[in-house]
C-alpha atoms as a PDB file:
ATOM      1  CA  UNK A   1      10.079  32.298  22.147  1.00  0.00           C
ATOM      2  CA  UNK A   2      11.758  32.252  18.933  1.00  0.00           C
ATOM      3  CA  UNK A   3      15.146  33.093  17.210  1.00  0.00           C
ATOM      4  CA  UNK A   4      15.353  34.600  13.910  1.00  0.00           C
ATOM      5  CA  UNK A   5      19.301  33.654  12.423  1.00  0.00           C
ATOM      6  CA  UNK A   6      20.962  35.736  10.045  1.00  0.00           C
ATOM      7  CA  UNK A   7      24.878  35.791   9.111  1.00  0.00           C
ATOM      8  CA  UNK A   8      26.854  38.690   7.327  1.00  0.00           C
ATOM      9  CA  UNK A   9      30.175  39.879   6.217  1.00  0.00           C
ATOM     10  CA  UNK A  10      30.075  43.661   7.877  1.00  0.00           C
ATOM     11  CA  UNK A  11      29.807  44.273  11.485  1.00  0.00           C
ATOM     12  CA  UNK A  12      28.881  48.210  10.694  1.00  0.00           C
ATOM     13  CA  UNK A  13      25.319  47.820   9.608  1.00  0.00           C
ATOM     14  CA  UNK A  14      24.189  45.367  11.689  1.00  0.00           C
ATOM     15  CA  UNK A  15      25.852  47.194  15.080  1.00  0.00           C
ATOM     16  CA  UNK A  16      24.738  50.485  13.771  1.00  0.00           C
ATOM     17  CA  UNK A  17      21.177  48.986  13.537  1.00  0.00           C
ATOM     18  CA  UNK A  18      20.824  47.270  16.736  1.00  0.00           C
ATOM     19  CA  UNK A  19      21.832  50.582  18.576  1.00  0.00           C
ATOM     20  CA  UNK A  20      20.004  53.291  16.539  1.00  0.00           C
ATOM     21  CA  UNK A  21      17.941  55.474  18.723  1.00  0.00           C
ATOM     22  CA  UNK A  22      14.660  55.258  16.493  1.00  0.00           C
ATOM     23  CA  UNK A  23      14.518  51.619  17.979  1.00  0.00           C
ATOM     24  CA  UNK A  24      14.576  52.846  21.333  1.00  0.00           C
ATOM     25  CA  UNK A  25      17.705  50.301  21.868  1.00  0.00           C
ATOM     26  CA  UNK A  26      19.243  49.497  25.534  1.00  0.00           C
ATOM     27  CA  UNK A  27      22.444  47.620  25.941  1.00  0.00           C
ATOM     28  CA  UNK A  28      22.146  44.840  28.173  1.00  0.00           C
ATOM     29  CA  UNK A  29      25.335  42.856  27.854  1.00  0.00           C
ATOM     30  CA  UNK A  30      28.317  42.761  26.333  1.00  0.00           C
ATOM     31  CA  UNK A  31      31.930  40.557  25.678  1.00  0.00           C
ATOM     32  CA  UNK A  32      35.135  41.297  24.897  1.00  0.00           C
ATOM     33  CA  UNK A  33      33.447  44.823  23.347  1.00  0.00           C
ATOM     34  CA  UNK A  34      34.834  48.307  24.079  1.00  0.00           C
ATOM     35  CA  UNK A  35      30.880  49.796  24.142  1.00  0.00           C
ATOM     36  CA  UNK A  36      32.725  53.455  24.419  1.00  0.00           C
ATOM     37  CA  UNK A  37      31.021  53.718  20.641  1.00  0.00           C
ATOM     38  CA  UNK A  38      28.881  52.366  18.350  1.00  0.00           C
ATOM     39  CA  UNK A  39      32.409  52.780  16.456  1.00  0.00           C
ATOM     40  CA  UNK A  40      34.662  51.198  19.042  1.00  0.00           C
ATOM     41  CA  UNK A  41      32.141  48.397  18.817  1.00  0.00           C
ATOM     42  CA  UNK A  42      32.648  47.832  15.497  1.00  0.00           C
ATOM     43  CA  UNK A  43      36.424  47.752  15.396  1.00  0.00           C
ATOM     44  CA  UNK A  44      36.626  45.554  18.255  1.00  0.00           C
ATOM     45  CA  UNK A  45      34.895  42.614  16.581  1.00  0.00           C
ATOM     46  CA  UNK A  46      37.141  43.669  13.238  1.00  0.00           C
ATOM     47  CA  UNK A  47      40.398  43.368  14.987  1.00  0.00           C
ATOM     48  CA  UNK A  48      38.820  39.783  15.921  1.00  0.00           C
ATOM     49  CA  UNK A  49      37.623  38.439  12.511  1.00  0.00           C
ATOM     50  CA  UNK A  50      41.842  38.716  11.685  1.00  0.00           C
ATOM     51  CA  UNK A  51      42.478  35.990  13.738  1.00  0.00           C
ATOM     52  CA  UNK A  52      40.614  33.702  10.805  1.00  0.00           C
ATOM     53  CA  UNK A  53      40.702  35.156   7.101  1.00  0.00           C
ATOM     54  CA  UNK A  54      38.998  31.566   5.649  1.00  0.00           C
ATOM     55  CA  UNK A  55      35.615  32.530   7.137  1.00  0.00           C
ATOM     56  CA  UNK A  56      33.319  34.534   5.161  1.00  0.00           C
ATOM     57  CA  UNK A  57      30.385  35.132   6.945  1.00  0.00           C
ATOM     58  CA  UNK A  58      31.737  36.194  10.466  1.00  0.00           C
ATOM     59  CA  UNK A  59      28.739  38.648  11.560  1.00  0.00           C
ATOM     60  CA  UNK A  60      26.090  36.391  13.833  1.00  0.00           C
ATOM     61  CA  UNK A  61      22.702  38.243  14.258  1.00  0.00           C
ATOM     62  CA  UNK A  62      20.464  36.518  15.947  1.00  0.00           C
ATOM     63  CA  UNK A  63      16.735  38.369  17.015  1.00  0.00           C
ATOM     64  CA  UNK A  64      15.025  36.774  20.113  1.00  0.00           C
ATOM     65  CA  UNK A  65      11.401  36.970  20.134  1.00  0.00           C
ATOM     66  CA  UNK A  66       9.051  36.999  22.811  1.00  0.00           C
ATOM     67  CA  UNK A  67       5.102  36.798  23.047  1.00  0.00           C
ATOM     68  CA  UNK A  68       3.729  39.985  23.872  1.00  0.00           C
ATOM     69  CA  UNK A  69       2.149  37.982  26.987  1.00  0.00           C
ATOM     70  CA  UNK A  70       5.455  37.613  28.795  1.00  0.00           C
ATOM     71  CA  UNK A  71       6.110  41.567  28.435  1.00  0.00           C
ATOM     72  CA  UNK A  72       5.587  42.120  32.332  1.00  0.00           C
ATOM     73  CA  UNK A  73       7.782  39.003  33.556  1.00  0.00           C
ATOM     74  CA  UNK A  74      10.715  40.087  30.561  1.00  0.00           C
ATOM     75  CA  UNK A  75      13.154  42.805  32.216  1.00  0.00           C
ATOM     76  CA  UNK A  76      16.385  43.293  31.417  1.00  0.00           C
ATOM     77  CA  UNK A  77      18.047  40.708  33.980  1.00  0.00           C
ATOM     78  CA  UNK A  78      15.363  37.805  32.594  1.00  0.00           C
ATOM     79  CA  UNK A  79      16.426  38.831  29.440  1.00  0.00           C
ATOM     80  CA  UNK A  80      20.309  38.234  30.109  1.00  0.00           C
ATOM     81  CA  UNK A  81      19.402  35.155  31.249  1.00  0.00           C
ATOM     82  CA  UNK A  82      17.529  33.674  28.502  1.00  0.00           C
ATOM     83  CA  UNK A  83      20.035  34.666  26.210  1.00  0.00           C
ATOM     84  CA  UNK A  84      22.887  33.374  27.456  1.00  0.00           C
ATOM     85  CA  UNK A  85      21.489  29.801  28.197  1.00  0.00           C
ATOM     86  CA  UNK A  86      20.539  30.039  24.026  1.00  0.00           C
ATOM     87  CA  UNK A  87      23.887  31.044  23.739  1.00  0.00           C
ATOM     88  CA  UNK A  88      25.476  27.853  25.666  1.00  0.00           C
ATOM     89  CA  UNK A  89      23.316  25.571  24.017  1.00  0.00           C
ATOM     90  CA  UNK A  90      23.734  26.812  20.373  1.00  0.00           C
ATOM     91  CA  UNK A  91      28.192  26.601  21.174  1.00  0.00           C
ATOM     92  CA  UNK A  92      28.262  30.617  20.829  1.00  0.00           C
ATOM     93  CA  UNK A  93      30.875  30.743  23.823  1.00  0.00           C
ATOM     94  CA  UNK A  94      34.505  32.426  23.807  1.00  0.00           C
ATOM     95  CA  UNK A  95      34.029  35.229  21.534  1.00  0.00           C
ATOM     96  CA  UNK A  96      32.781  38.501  21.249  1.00  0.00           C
ATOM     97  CA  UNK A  97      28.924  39.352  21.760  1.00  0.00           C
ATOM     98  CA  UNK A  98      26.335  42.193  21.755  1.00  0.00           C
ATOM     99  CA  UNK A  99      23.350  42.052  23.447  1.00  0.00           C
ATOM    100  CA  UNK A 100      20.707  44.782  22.728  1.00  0.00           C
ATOM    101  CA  UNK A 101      17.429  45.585  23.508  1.00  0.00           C
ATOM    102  CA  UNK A 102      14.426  47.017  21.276  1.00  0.00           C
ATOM    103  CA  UNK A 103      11.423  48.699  22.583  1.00  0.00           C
ATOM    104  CA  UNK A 104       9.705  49.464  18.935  1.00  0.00           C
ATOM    105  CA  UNK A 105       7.676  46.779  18.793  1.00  0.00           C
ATOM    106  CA  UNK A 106       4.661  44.959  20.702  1.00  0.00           C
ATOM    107  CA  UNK A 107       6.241  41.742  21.287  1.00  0.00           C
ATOM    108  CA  UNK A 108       9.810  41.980  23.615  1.00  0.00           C
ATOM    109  CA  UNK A 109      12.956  40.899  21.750  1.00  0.00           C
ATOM    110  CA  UNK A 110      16.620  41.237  21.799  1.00  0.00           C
ATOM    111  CA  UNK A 111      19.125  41.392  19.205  1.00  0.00           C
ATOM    112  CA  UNK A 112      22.330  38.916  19.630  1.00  0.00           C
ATOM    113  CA  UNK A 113      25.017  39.725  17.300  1.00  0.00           C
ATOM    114  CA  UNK A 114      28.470  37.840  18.199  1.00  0.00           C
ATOM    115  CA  UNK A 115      31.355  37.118  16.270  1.00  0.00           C
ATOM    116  CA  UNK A 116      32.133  33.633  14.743  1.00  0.00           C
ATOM    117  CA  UNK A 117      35.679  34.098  15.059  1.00  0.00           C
ATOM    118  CA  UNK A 118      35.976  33.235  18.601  1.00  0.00           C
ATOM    119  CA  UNK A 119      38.820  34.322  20.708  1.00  0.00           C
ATOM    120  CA  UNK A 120      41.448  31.686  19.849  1.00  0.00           C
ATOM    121  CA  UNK A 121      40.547  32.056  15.990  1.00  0.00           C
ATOM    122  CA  UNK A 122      38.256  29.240  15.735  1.00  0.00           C
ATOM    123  CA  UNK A 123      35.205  29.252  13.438  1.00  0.00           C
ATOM    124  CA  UNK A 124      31.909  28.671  15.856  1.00  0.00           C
ATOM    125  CA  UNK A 125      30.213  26.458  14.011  1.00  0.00           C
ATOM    126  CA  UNK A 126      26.950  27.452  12.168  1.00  0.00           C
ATOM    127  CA  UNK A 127      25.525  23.317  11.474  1.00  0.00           C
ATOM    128  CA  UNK A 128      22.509  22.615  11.453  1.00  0.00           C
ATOM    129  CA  UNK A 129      21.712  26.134  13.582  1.00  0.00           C
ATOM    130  CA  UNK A 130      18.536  26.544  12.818  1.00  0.00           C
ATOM    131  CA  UNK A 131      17.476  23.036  13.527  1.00  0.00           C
ATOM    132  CA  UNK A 132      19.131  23.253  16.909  1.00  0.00           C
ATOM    133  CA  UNK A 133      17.750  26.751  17.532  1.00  0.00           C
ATOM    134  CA  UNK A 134      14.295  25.848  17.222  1.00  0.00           C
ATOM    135  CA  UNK A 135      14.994  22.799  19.821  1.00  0.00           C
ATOM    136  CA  UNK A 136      16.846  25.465  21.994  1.00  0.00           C
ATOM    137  CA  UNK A 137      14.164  27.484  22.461  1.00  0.00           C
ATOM    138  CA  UNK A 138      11.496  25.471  23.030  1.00  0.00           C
ATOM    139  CA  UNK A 139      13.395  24.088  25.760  1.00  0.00           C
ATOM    140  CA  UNK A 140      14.424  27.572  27.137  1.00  0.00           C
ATOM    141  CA  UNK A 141      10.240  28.613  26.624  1.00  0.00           C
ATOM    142  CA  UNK A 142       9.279  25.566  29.094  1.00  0.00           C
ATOM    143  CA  UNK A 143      12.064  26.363  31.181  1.00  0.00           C
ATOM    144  CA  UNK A 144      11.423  30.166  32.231  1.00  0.00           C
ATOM    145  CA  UNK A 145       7.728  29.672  31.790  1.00  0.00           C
ATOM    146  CA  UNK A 146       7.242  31.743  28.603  1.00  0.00           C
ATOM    147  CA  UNK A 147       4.369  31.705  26.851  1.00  0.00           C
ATOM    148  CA  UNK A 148       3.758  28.988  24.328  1.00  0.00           C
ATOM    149  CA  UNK A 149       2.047  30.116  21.164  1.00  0.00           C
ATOM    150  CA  UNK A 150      -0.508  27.068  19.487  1.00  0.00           C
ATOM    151  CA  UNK A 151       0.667  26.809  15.858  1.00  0.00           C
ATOM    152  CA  UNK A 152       0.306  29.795  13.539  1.00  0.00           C
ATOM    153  CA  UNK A 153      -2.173  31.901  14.707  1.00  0.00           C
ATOM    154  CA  UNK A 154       0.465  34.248  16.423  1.00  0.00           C
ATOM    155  CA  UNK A 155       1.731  34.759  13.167  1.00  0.00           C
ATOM    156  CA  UNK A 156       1.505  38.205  11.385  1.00  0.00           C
ATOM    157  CA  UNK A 157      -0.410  37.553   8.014  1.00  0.00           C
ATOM    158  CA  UNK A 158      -0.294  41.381   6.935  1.00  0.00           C
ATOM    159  CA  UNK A 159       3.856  41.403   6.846  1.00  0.00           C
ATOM    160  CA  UNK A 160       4.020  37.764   5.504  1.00  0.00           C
ATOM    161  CA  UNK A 161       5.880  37.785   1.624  1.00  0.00           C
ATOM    162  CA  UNK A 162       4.661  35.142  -1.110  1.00  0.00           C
ATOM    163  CA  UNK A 163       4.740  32.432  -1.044  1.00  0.00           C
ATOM    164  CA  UNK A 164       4.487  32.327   2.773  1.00  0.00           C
ATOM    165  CA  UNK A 165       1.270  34.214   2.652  1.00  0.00           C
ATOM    166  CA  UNK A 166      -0.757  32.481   0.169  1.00  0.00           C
ATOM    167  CA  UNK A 167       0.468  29.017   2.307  1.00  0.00           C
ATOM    168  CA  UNK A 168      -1.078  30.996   5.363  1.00  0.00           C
ATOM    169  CA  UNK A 169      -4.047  31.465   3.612  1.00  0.00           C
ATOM    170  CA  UNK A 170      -4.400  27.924   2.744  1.00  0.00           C
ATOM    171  CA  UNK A 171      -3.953  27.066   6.051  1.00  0.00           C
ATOM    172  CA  UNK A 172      -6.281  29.213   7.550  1.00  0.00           C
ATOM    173  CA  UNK A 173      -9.059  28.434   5.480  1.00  0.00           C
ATOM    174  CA  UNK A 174      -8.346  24.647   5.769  1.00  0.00           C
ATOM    175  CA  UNK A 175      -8.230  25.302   9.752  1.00  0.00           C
ATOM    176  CA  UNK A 176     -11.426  26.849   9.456  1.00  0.00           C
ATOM    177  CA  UNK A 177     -13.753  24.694   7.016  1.00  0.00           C
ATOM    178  CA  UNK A 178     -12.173  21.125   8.218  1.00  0.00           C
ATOM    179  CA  UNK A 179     -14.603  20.799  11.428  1.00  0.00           C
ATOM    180  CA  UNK A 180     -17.600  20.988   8.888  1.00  0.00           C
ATOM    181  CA  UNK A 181     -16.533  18.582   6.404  1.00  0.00           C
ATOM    182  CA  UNK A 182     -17.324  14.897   6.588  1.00  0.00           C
ATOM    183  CA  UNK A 183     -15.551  13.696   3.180  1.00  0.00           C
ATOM    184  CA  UNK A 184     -12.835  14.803   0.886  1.00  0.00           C
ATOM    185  CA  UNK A 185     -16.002  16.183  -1.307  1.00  0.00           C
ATOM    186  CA  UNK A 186     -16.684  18.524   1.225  1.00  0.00           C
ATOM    187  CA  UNK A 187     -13.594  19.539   1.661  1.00  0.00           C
ATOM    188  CA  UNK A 188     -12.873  20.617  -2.114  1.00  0.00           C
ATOM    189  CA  UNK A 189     -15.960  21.998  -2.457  1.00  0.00           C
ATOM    190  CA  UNK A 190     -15.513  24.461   0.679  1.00  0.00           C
ATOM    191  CA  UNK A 191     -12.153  25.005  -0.882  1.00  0.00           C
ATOM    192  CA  UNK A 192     -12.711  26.040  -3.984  1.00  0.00           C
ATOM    193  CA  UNK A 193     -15.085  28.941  -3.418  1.00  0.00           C
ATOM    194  CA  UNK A 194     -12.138  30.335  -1.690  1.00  0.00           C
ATOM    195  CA  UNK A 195     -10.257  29.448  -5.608  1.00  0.00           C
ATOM    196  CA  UNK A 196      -8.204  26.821  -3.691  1.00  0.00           C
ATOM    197  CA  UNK A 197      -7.470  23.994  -5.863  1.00  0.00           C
ATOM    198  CA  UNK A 198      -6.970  20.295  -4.420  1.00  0.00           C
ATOM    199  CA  UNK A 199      -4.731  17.705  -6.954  1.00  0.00           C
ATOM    200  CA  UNK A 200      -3.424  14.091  -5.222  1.00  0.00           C
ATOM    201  CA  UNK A 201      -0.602  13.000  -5.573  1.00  0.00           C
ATOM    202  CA  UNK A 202      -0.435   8.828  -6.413  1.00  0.00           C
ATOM    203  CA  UNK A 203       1.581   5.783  -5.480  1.00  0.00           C
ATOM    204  CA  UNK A 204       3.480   5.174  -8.690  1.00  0.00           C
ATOM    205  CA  UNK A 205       1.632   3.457 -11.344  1.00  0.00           C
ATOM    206  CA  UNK A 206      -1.249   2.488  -8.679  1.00  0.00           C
ATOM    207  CA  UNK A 207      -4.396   4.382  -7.498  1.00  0.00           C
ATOM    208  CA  UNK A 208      -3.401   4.333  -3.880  1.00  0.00           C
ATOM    209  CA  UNK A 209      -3.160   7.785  -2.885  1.00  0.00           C
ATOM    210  CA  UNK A 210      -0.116   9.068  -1.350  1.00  0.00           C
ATOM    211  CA  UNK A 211      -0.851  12.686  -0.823  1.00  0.00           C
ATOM    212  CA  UNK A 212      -2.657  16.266  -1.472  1.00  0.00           C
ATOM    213  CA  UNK A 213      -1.433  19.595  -2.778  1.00  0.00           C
ATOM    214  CA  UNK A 214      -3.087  22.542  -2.089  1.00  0.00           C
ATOM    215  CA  UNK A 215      -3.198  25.708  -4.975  1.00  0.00           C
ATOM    216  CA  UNK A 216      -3.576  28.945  -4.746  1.00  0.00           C
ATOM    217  CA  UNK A 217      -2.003  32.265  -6.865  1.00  0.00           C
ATOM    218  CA  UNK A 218      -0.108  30.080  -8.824  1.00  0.00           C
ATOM    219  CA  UNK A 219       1.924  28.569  -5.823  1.00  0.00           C
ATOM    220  CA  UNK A 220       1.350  24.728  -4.620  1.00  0.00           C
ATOM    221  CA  UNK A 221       1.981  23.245  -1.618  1.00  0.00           C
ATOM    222  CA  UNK A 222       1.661  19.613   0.097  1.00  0.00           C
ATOM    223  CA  UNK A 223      -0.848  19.006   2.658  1.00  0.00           C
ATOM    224  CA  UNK A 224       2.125  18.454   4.795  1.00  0.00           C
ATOM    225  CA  UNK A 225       3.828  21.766   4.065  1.00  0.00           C
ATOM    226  CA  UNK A 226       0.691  23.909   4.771  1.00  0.00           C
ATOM    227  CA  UNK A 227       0.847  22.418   8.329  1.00  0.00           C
ATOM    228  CA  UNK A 228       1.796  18.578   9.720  1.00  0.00           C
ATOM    229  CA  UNK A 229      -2.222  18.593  10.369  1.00  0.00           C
ATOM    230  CA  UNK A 230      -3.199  19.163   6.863  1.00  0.00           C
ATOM    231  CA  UNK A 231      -1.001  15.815   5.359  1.00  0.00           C
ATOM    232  CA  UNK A 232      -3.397  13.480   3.569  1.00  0.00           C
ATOM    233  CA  UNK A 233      -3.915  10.524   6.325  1.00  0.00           C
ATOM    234  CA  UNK A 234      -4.262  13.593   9.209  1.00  0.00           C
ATOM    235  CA  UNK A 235      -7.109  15.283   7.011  1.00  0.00           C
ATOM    236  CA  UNK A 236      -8.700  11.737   6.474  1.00  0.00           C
ATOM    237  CA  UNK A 237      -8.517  10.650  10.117  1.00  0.00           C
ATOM    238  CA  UNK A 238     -10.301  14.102  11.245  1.00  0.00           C
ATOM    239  CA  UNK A 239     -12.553  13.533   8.484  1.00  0.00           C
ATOM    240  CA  UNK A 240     -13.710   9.754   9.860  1.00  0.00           C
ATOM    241  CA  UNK A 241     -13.818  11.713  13.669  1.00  0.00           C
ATOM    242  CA  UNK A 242     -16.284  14.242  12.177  1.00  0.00           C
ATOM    243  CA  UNK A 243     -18.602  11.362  10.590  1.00  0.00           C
ATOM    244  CA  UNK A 244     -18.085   9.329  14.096  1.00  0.00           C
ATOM    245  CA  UNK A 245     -20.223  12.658  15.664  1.00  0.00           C
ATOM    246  CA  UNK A 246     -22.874  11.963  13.031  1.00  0.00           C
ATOM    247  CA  UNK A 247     -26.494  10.851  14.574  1.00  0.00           C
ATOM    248  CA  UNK A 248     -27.434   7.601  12.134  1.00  0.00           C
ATOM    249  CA  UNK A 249     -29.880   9.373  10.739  1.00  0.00           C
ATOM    250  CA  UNK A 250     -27.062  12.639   9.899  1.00  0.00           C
ATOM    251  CA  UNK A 251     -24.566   9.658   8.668  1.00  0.00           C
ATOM    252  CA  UNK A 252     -27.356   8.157   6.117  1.00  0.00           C
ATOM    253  CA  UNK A 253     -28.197  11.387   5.036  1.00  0.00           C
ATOM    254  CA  UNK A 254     -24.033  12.070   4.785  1.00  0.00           C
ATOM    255  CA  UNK A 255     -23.636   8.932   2.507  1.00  0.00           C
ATOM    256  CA  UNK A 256     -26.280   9.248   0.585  1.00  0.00           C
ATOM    257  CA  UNK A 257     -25.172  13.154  -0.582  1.00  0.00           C
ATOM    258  CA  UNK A 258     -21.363  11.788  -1.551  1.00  0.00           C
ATOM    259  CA  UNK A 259     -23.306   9.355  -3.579  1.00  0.00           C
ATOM    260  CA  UNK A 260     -25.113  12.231  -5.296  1.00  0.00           C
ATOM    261  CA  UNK A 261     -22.054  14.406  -5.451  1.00  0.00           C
ATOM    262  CA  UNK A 262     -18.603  12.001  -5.719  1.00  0.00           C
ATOM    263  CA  UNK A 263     -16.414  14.428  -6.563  1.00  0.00           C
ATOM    264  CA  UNK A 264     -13.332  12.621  -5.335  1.00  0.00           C
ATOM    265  CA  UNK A 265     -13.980   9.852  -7.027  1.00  0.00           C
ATOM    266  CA  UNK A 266     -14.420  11.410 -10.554  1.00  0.00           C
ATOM    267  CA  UNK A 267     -11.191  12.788  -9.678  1.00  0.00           C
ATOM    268  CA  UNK A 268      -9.397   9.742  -8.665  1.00  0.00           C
ATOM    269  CA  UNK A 269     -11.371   7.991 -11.504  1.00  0.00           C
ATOM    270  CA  UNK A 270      -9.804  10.065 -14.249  1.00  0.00           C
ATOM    271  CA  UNK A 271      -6.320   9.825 -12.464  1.00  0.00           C
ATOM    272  CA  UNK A 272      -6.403   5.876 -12.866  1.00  0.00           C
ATOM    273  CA  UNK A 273      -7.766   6.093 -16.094  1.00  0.00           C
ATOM    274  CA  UNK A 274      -4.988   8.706 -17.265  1.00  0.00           C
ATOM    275  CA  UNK A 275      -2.475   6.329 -15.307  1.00  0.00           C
ATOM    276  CA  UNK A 276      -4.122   3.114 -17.297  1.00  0.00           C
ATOM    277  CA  UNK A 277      -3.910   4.807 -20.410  1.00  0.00           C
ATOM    278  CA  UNK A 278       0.007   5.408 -19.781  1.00  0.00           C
ATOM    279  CA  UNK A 279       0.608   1.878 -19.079  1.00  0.00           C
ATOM    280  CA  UNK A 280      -1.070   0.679 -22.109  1.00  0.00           C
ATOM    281  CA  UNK A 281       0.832   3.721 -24.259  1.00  0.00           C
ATOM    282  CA  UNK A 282       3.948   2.007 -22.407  1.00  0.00           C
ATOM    283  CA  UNK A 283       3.052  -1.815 -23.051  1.00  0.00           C
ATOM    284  CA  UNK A 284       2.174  -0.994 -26.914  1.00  0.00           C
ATOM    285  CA  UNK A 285       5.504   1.071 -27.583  1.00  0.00           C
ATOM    286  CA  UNK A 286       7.229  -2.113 -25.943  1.00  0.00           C
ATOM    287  CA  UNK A 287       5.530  -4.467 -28.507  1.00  0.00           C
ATOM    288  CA  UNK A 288       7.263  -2.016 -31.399  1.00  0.00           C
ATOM    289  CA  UNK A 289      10.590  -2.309 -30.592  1.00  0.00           C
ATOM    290  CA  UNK A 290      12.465  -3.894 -33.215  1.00  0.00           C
ATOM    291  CA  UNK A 291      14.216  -7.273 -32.013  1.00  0.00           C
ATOM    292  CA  UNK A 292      18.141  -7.068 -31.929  1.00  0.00           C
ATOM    293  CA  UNK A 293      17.782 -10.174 -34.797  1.00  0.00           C
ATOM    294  CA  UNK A 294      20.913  -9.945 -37.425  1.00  0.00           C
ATOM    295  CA  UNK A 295      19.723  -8.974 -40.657  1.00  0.00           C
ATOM    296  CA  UNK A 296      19.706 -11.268 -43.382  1.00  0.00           C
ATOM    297  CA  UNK A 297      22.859 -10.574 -45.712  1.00  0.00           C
ATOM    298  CA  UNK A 298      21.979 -10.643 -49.693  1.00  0.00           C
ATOM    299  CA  UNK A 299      24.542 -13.154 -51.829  1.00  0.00           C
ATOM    300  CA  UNK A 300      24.866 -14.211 -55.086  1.00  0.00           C
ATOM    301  CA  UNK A 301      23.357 -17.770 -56.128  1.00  0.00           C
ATOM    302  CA  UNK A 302      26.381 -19.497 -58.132  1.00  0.00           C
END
C-alpha cells in the first residue's frame, strides 16, 4: 500500500476527475457531501472552504494504492476500512470527504479527496504528511495483511520522468552486477559499459572516502539516493561478503587481477594528489601575504 498526496485550490477538477465515467469510478463513502451531483459535490465543500479564507490550498487528494496481489481480498467494504484508519492516523477527521473508487487500472486504488477546512473552520494540518503517510501505511499494510512489495521492483520504469528514471536505471543495473563483483574495480568496470560513471566523494582535505555518486544522462546521484543499499560502506560490506565466498585459490586469483587492474586506486591516487596539490597552492599563497608591518614614513634629514 501506498498514498500518493497532492493539494489544490479548486474542488471542480479534482471531483470531476475522480467521478468521470472513463475511470469506471464507484462511490464508496462520503461526509458531510450532498452526492445528488458531481455539482452538488462541489459546492458543498465550497460553502466549507468560507469558514477559513487564510488557507490556500484547501483541496486534499490523496490516491491509495494497492498491489495488484490483494485485488481478490480488496472490495469495497475492505476498502472503507483501510481508508478511514489512514484517515485517523494522518488527523483528516471532522470535515468533508470523498471516497471513490477506480477500476482503470491493474493495481486497486481509491481516490481520497477531503477538505482542509474542517467543520469548525480549522486548517487540518498538512506537517510533515508525507513523512507520516509513508509510516501510516506501512502500518495499515501489516495490519490488513496487504501485500508488501521488496524495494523497487514493483515500480513502473516505462511511466517514470527524469531524473527518476535514469536513478532507476542506476539502480537496477547496480542491483544486478553487485553479486559478481568482488572490488570497487569490478564494480566500475561493469558500470561503465552500461556509460555509468562512478566519482567519490572525500573527507575534507583527507583521502578517507566518504561516499560514491553514480552518473548517468547528465544527472548524478549518491550511492545513498539510488537506494540505502547502494551507500558507499553498504556496497563495500557486500563487496568483502562476495570475496568471503571465494575458494583460496578464487581469492588469490581475485587479488592478484586488482593488482593488474587498480582502477580505484589510480582514481583515489589522482584525488589525493589533486587534494595535495591544493594544499600546497593554499600553504604557498599563505607565505605571500604581505605582513600588516607599518610602512616606513620618508623625512627630511636636518
Amino acid at each position: 500500500m501506498m498514498a500518493k498526496i497532492v493539494k489544490g485550490r479548486s474542488f471542480s477538477g479534482v471531483v470531476n476527475y475522480v467521478l468521470d465515467p472513463e475511470k469506471q469510478a464507484e462511490l464508496l463513502d462520503s461526509q458531510g457531501l450532498r452526492t445528488k451531483s458531481g455539482q452538488s459535490i462541489i459546492e458543498s465543500f465550497r460553502l466549507q472552504t468560507q469558514l477559513n479564507q487564510h488557507i490556500q490550498k484547501p483541496v486534499g487528494h490523496i490516491s491509495l494504492d494497492f498491489s495488484p496481489k490483494d485485488k481478490e481480498k480488496l472490495n469495497g467494504k475492505i476498502m472503507v476500512q483501510i481508508a478511514g484508519a489512514y484517515m485517523k492516523g494522518m488527523g483528516i477527521e471532522n470535515t468533508q470527504y470523498l471516497l471513490v473508487r477506480h477500476y482503470d487500472k491493474e493495481h486497486p486504488h481509491v481516490h481520497l479527496v477531503f477538505n482542509r477546512v474542517d467543520n469548525d473552520g480549522k486548517t487540518i494540518s498538512d506537517r510533515n504528511d508525507r513523512y507520516r503517510s509513508e509510516k501510516i501505511c506501512k502500518d495499515l499494510t501489516r495490519r490488513f495483511h496487504l501485500y508488501f512489495a521488496a524495494g523497487k521492483e514493483q515500480v513502473k520504469t516505462h511511466r517514470l520522468r527524469e531524473p527518476d528514471k535514469t536513478r532507476y536505471c542506476i539502480y537496477g543495473t547496480l542491483k544486478t552486477a553487485l553479486p559478481d563483483c568482488k572490488s570497487w574495480d569490478d564494480v566500475i568496470e561493469r558500470l561503465k559499459q552500461e556509460e555509468i560513471t562512478v566519482e567519490f566523494k572525500l573527507k575534507g582535505k583527507t583521502a578517507e572516502v566518504q561516499g560514491v555518486i553514480f552518473g548517468k544522462n547528465g544527472y548524478s546521484f549518491s550511492g545513498s539516493k539510488v537506494d540505502r543499499r547502494f551507500s558507499f560502506s553498504k556496497i563495500t560490506e557486500q563487496l568483502e561478503r562476495n570475496r568471503e565466498k571465494l575458494t583460496p585459490t578464487q581469492d588469490n586469483r581475485c587479488l592478484s587481477e586488482r593488482k593488474e587492474s587498480p582502477v580505484l586506486g589510480n582514481y583515489l591516487g589522482s584525488l589525493v594528489r589533486a587534494v595535495e596539490r591544493q594544499n600546497e597552492r593554499e600553504r604557498q599563497q599563505e607565505r605571500r601575504l604581505p605582513t600588516n608591518r607599518p610602512k616606513r614614513r620618508k623625512g627630511r634629514r636636518i
